[in-house]
N, C-alpha and C. Protein backbone atom coordinates (compact mmCIF):
# COMPACT_ATOMS: atom_id res chain seq x y z
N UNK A 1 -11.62 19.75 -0.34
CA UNK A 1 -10.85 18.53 -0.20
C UNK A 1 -10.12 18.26 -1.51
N UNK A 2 -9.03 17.74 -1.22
CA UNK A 2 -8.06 17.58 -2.50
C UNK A 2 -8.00 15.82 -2.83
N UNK A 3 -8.83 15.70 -4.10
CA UNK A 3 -8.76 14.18 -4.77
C UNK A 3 -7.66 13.42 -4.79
N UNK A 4 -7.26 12.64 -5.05
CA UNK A 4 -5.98 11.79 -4.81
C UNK A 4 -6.07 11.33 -6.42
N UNK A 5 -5.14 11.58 -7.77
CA UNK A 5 -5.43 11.77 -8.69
C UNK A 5 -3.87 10.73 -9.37
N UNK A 6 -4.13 10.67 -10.33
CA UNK A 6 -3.33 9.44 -10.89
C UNK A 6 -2.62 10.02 -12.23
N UNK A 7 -1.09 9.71 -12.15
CA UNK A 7 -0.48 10.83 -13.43
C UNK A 7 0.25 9.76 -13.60
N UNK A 8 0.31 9.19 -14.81
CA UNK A 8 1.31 7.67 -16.18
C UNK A 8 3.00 8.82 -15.70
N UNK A 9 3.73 7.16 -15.40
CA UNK A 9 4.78 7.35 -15.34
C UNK A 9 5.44 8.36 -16.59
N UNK A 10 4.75 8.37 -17.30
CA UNK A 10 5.46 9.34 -18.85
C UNK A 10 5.37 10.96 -18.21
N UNK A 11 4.80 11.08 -17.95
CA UNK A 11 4.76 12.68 -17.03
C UNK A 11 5.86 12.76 -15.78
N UNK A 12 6.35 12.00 -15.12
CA UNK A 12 6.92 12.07 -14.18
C UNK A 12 8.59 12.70 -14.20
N UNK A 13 8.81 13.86 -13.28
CA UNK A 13 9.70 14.45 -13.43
C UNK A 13 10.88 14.36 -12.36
N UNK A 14 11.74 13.71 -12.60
CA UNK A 14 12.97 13.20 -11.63
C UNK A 14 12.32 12.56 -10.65
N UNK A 15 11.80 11.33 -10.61
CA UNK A 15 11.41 10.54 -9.35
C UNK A 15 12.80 10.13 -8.65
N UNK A 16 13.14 10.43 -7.79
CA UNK A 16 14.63 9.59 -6.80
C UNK A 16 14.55 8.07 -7.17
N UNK A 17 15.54 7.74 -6.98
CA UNK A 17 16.32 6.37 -7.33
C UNK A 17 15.37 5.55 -6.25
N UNK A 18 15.03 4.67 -6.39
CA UNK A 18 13.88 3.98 -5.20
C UNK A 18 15.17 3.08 -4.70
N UNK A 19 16.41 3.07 -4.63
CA UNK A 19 17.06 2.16 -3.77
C UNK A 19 17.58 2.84 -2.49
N UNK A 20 17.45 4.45 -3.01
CA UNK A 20 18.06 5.19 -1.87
C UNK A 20 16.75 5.93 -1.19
N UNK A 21 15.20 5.17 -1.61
CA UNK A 21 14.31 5.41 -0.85
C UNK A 21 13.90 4.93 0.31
N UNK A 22 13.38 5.74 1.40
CA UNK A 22 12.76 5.03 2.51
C UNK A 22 11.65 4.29 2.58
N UNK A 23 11.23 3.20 3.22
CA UNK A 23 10.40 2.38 3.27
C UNK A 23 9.27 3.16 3.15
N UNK A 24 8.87 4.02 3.31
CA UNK A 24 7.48 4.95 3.63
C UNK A 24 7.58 5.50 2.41
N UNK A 25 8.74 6.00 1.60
CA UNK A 25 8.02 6.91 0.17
C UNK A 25 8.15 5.54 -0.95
N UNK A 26 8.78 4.40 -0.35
CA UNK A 26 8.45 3.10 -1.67
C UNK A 26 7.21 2.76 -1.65
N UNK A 27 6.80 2.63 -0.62
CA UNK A 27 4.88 2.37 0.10
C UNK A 27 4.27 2.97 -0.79
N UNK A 28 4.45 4.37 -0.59
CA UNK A 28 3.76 5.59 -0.94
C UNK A 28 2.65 6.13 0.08
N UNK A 29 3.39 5.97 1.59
CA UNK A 29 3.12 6.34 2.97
C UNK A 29 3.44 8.20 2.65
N UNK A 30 4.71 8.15 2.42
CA UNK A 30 5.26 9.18 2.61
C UNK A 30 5.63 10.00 0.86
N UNK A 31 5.38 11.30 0.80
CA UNK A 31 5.61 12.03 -0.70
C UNK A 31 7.32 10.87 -0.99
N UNK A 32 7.13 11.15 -2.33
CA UNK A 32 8.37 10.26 -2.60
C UNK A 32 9.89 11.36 -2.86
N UNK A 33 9.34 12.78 -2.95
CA UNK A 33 10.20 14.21 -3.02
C UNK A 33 9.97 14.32 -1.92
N UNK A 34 10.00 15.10 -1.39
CA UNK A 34 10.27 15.48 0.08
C UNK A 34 9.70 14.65 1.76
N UNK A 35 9.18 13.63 1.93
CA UNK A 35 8.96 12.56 2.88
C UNK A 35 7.88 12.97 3.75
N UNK A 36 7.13 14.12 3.00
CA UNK A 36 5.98 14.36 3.91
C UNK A 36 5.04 13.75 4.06
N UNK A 37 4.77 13.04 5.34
CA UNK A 37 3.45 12.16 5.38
C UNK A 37 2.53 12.71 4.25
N UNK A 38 1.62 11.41 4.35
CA UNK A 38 0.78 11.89 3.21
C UNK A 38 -0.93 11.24 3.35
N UNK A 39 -1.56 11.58 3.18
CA UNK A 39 -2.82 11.60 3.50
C UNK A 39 -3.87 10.97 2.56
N UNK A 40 -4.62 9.90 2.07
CA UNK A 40 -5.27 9.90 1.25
C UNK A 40 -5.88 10.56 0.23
N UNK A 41 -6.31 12.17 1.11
CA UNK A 41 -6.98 13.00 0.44
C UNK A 41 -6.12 14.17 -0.19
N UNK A 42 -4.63 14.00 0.14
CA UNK A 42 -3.62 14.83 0.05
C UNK A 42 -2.72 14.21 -0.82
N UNK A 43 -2.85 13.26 -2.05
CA UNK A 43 -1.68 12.50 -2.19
C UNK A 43 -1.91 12.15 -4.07
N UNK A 44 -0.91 12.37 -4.71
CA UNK A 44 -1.17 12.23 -5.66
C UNK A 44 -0.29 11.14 -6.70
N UNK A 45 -0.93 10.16 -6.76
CA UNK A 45 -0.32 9.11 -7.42
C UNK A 45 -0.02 8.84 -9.01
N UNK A 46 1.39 8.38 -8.60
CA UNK A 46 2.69 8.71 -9.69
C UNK A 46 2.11 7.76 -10.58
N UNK A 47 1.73 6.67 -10.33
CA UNK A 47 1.64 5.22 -11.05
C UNK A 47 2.55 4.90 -11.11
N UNK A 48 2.50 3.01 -11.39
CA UNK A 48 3.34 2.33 -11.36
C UNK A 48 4.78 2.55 -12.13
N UNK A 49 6.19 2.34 -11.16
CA UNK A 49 7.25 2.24 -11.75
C UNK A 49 8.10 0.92 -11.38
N UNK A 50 8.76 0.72 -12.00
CA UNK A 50 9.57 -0.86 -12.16
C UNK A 50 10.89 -0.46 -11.90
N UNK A 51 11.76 -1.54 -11.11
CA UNK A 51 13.03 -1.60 -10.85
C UNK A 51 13.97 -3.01 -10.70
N UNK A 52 14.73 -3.21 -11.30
CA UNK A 52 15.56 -4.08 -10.87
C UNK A 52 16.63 -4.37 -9.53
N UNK A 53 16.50 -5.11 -8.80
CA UNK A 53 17.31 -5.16 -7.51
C UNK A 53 18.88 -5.37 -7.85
N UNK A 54 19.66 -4.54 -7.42
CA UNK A 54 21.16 -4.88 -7.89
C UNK A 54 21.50 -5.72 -7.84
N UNK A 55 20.62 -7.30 -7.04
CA UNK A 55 21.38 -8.85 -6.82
C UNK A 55 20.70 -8.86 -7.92
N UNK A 56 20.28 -8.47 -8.84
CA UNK A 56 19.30 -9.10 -9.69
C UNK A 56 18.08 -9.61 -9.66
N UNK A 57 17.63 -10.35 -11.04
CA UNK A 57 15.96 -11.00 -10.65
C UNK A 57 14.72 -10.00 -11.54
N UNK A 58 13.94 -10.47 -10.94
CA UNK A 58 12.87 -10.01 -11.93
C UNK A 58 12.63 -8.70 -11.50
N UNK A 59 11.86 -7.81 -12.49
CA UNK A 59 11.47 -6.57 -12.25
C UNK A 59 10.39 -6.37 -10.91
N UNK A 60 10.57 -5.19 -9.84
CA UNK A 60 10.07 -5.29 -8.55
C UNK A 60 8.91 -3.79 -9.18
N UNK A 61 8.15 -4.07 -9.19
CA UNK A 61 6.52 -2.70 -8.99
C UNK A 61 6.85 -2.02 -8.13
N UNK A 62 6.86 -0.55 -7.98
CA UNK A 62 6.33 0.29 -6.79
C UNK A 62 5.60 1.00 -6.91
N UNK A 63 5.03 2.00 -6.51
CA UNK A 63 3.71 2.64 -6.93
C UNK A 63 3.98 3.99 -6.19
N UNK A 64 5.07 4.89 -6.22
CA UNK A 64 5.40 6.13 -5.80
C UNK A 64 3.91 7.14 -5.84
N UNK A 65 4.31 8.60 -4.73
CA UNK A 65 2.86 8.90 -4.54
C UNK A 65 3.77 10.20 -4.11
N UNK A 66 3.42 11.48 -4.74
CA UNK A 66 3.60 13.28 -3.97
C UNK A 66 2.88 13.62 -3.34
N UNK A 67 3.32 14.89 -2.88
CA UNK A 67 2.20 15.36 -1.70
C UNK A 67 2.40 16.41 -3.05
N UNK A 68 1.15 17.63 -2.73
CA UNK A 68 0.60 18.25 -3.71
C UNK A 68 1.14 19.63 -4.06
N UNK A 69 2.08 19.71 -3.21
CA UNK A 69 3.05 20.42 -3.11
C UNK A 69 4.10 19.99 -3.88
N UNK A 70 4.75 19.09 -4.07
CA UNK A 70 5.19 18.88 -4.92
C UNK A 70 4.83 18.40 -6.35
N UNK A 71 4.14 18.21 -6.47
CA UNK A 71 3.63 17.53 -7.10
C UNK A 71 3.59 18.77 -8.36
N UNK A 72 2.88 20.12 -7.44
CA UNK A 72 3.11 21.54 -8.49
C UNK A 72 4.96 22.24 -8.79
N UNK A 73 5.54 21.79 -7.56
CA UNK A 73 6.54 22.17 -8.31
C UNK A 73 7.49 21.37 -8.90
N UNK A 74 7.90 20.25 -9.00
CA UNK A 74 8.83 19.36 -9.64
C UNK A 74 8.35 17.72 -10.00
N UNK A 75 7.40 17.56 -9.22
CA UNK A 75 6.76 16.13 -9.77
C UNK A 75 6.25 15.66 -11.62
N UNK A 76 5.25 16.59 -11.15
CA UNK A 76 4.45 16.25 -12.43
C UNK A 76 4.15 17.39 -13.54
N UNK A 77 4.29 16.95 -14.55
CA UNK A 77 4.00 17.89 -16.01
C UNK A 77 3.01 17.67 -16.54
N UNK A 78 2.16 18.46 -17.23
CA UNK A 78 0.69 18.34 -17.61
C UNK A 78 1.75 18.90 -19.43
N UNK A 79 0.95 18.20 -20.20
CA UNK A 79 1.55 18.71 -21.74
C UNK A 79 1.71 20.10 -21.82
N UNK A 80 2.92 20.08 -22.66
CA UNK A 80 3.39 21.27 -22.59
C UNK A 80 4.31 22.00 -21.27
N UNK A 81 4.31 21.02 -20.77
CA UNK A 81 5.44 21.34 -19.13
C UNK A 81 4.76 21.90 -18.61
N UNK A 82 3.32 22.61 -18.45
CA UNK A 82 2.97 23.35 -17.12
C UNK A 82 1.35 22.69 -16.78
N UNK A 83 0.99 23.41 -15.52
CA UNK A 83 -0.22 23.28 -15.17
C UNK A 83 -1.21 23.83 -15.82
């Protein structure tokens, strides 16, 4: 079984623009790279990122989440850029 594991926004490698995200990868229902459902035990969380709404206003939380598949190839960097 694959842990559901937690990586600081400072590691994170090209997360998509969360305005041109779907409701399911802002959730973190769905990988936030490629929209593959995602599973508790399958899912690896980005940690919290912040955005401003183009009407403006205060900063909005989301809490983006990969599937583990991505996660090895373009999500996340361990020091030194690799696994």
């Amino acid at each position: 079984m694959i842990e559901s594991q937690y990586w600081p926004a400072s590691t994170l490698d090209g997360v998509p623009d969360v305005e041109a995200l779907t409701a399911g990868r802002r959730r973190g229902r769905d990988c936030v790279y490629c929209g593959s459902p995602l599973t508790e035990d399958a899912a690896v969380d980005l940690g919290e990122q912040h955005y401003r709404p183009p009407w403006g206003g205060p900063l909005i939380a989301w809490r983006p989440r990969s599937c583990t598949t991505c996660r090895e190839t373009r999500g996340v960097k361990r020091a030194g850029g690799r696994w």
